[in-house]
N, C-alpha and C. Protein backbone atom coordinates (compact mmCIF):
# COMPACT_ATOMS: atom_id res chain seq x y z
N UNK A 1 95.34 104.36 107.48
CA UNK A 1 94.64 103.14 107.21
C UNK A 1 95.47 102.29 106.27
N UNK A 2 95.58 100.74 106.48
CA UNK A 2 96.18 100.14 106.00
C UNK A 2 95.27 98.62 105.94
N UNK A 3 95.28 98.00 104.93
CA UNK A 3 94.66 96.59 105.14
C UNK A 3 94.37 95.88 103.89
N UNK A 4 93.30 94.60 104.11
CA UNK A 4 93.09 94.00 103.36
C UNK A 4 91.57 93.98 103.49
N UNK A 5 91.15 93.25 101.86
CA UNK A 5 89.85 93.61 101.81
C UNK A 5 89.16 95.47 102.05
N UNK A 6 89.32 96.10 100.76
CA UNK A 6 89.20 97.16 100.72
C UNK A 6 88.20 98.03 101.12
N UNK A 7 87.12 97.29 100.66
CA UNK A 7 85.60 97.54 100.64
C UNK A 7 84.93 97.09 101.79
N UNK A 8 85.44 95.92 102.50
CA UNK A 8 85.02 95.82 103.68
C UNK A 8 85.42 96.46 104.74
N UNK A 9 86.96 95.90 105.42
CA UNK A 9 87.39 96.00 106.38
C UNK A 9 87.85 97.51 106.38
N UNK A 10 88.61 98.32 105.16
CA UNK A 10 89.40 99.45 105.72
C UNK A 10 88.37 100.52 105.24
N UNK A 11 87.32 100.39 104.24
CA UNK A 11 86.22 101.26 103.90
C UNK A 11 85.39 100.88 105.61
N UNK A 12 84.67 100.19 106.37
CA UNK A 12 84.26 100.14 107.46
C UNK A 12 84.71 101.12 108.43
N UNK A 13 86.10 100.54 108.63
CA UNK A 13 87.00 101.65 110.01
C UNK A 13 87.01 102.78 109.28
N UNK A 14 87.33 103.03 108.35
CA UNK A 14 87.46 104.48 108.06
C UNK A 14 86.51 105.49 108.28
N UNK A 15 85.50 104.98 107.87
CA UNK A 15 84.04 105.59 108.21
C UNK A 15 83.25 105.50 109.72
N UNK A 16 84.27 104.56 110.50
CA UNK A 16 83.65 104.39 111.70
C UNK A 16 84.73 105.66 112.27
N UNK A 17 86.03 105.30 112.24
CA UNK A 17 87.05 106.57 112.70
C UNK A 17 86.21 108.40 112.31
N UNK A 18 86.15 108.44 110.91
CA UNK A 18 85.55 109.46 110.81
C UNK A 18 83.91 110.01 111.57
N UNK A 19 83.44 108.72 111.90
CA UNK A 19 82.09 109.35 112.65
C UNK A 19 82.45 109.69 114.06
N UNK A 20 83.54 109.29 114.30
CA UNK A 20 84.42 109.50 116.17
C UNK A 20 84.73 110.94 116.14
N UNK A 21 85.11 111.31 114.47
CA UNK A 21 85.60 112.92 114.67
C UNK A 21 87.45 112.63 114.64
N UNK A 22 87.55 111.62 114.29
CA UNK A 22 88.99 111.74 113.81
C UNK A 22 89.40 111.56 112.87
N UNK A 23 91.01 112.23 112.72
CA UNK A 23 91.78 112.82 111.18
C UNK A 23 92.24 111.55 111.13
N UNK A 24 91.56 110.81 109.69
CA UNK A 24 92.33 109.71 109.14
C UNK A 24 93.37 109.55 108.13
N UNK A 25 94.10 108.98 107.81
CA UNK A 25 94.78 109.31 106.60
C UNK A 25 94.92 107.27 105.78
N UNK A 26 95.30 107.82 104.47
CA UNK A 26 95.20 106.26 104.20
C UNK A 26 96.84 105.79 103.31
N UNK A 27 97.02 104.98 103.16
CA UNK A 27 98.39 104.65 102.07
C UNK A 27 97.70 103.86 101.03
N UNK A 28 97.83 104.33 100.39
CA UNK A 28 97.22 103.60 98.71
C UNK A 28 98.12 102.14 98.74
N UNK A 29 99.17 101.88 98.56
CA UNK A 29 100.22 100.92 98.53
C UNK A 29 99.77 100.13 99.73
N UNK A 30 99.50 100.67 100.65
CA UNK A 30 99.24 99.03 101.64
C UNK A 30 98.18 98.86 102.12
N UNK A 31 96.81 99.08 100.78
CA UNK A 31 95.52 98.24 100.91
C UNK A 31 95.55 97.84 100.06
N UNK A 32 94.95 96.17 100.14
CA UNK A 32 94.90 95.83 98.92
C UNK A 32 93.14 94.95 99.12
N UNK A 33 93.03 94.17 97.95
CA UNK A 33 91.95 93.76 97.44
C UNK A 33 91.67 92.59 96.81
N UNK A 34 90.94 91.49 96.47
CA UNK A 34 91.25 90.30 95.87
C UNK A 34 90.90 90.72 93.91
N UNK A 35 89.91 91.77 94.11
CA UNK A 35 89.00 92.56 93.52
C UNK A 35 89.87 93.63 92.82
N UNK A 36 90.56 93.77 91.65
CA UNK A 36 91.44 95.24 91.23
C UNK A 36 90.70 96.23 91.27
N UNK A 37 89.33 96.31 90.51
CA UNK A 37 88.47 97.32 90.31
C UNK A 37 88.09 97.90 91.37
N UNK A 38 87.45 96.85 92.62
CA UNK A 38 86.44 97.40 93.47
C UNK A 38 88.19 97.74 94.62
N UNK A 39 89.03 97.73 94.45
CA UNK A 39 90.29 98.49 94.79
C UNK A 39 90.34 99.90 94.86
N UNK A 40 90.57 99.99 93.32
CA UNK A 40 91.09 101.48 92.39
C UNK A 40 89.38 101.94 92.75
N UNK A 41 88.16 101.58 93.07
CA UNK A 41 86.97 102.49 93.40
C UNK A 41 87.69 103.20 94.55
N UNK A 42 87.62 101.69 95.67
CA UNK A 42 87.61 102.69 97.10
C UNK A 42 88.86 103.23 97.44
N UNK A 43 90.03 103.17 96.46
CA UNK A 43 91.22 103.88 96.79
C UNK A 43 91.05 105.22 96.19
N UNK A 44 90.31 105.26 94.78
CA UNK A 44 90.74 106.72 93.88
C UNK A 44 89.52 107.39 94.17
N UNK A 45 88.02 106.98 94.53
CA UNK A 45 86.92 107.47 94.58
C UNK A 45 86.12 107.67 96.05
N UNK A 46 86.31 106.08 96.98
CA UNK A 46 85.52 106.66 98.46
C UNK A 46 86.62 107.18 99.29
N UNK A 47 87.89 106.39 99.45
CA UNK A 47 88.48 107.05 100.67
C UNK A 47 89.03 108.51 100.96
N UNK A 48 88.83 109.04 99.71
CA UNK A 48 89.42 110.66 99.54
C UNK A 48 88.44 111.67 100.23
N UNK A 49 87.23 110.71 100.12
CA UNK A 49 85.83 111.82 100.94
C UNK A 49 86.38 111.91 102.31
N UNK A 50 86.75 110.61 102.99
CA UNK A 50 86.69 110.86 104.18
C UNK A 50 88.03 110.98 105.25
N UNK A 51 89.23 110.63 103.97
CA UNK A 51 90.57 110.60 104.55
C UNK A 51 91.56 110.68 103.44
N UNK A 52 92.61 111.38 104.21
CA UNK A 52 93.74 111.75 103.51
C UNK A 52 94.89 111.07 102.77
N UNK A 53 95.61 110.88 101.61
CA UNK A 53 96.06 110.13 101.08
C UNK A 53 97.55 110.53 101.50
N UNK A 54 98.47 109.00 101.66
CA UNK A 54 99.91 109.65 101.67
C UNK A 54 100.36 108.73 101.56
N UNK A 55 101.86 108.74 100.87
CA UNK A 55 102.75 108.01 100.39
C UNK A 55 103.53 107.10 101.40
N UNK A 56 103.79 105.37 101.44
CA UNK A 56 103.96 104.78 102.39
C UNK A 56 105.41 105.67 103.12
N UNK A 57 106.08 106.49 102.47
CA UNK A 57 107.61 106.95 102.67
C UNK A 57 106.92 108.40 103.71
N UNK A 58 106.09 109.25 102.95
CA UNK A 58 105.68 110.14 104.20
C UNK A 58 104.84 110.15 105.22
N UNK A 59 104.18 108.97 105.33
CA UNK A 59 103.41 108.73 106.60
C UNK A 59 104.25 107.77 107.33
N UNK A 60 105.45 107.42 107.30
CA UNK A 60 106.45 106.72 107.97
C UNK A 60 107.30 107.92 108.95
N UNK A 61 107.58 108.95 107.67
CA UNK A 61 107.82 110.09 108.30
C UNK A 61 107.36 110.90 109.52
N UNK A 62 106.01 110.87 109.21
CA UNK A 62 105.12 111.64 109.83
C UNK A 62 105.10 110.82 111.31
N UNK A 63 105.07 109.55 111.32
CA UNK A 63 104.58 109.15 112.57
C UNK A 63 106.04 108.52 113.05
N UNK A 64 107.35 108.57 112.25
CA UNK A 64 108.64 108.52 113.28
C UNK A 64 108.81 107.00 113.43
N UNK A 65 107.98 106.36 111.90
CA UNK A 65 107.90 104.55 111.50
C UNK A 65 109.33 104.87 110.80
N UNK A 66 109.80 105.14 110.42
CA UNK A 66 111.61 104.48 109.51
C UNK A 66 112.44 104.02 110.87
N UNK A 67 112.41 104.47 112.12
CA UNK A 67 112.97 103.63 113.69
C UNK A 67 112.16 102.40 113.74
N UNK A 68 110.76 102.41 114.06
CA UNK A 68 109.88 101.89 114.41
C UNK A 68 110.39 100.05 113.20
N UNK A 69 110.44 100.79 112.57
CA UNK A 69 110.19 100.00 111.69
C UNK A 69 111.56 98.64 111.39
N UNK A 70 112.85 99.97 111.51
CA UNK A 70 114.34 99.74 111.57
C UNK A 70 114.27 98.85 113.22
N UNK A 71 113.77 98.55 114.01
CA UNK A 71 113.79 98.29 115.76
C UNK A 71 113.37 96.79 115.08
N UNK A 72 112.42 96.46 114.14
CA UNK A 72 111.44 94.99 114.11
C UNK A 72 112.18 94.21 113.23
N UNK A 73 113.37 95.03 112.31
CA UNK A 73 113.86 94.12 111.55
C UNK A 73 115.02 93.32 111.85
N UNK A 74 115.56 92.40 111.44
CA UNK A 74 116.49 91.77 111.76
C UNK A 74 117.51 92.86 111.06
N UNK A 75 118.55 93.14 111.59
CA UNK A 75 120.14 93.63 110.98
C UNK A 75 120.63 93.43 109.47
N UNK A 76 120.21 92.26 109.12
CA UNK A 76 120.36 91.60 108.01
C UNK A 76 119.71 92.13 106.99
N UNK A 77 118.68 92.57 107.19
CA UNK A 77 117.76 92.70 106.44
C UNK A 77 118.10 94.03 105.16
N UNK A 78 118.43 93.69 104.28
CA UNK A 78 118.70 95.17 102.81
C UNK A 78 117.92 94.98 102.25
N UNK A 79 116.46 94.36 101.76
CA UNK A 79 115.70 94.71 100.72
C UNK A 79 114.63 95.79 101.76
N UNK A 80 113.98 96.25 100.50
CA UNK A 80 112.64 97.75 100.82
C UNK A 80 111.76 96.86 101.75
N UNK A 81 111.42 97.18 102.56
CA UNK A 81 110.34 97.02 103.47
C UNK A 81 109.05 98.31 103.12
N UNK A 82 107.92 97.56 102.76
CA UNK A 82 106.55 98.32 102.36
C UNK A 82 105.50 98.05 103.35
N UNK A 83 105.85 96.59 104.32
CA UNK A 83 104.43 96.59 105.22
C UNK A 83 105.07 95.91 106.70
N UNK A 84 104.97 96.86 107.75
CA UNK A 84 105.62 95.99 108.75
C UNK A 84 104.53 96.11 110.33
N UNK A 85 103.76 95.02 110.84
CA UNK A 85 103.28 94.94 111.38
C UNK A 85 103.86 94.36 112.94
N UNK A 86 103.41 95.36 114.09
CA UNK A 86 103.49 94.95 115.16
C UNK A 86 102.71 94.82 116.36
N UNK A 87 101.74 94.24 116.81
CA UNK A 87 100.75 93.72 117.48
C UNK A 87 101.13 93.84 118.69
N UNK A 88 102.11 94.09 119.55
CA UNK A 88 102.60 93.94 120.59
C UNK A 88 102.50 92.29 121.19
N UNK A 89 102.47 91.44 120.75
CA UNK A 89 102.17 90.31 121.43
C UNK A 89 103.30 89.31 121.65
N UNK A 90 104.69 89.90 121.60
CA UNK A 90 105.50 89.56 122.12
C UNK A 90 106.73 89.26 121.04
């Protein structure tokens, strides 16, 4: 899980994923919040009930994103990349 608006949007799916019966996991680093507090709630306090926490570097790992990720960027590109989105939409 990754997103914006903490409490709404990625507290929602998470809890909708988990009522499907699937293993969620979340990245602390790429949800964020307009809200710091109501953040650090649903990052350090709800999402641990229902999904697993991991570091943006080992869930990149895990799902074989450092290609994925290396394929979307331009060549050019040397600074850290922390959020890279691809929609398929062309």
């Amino acid at each position: 899980m990754v997103g914006i608006k903490s409490a709404f949007v990625v507290q929602a799916i998470c809890q909708q994923l988990c009522d499907l019966g699937k293993e969620v996991y979340f990245v602390p680093d790429c949800i964020g919040d307009d809200d710091k507090e109501r953040l650090d709630a649903i990052v350090k306090h709800f999402l641990p009930l229902y999904a697993t926490s991991q570091s943006v570097d080992s869930f990149l790992e895990a799902c074989g994103g450092n290609d994925v990720v290396k394929s979307l960027l331009p060549s050019s590109t040397t600074e850290t990349v922390k959020y890279v989105s691809d929609c398929g939409r062309g």
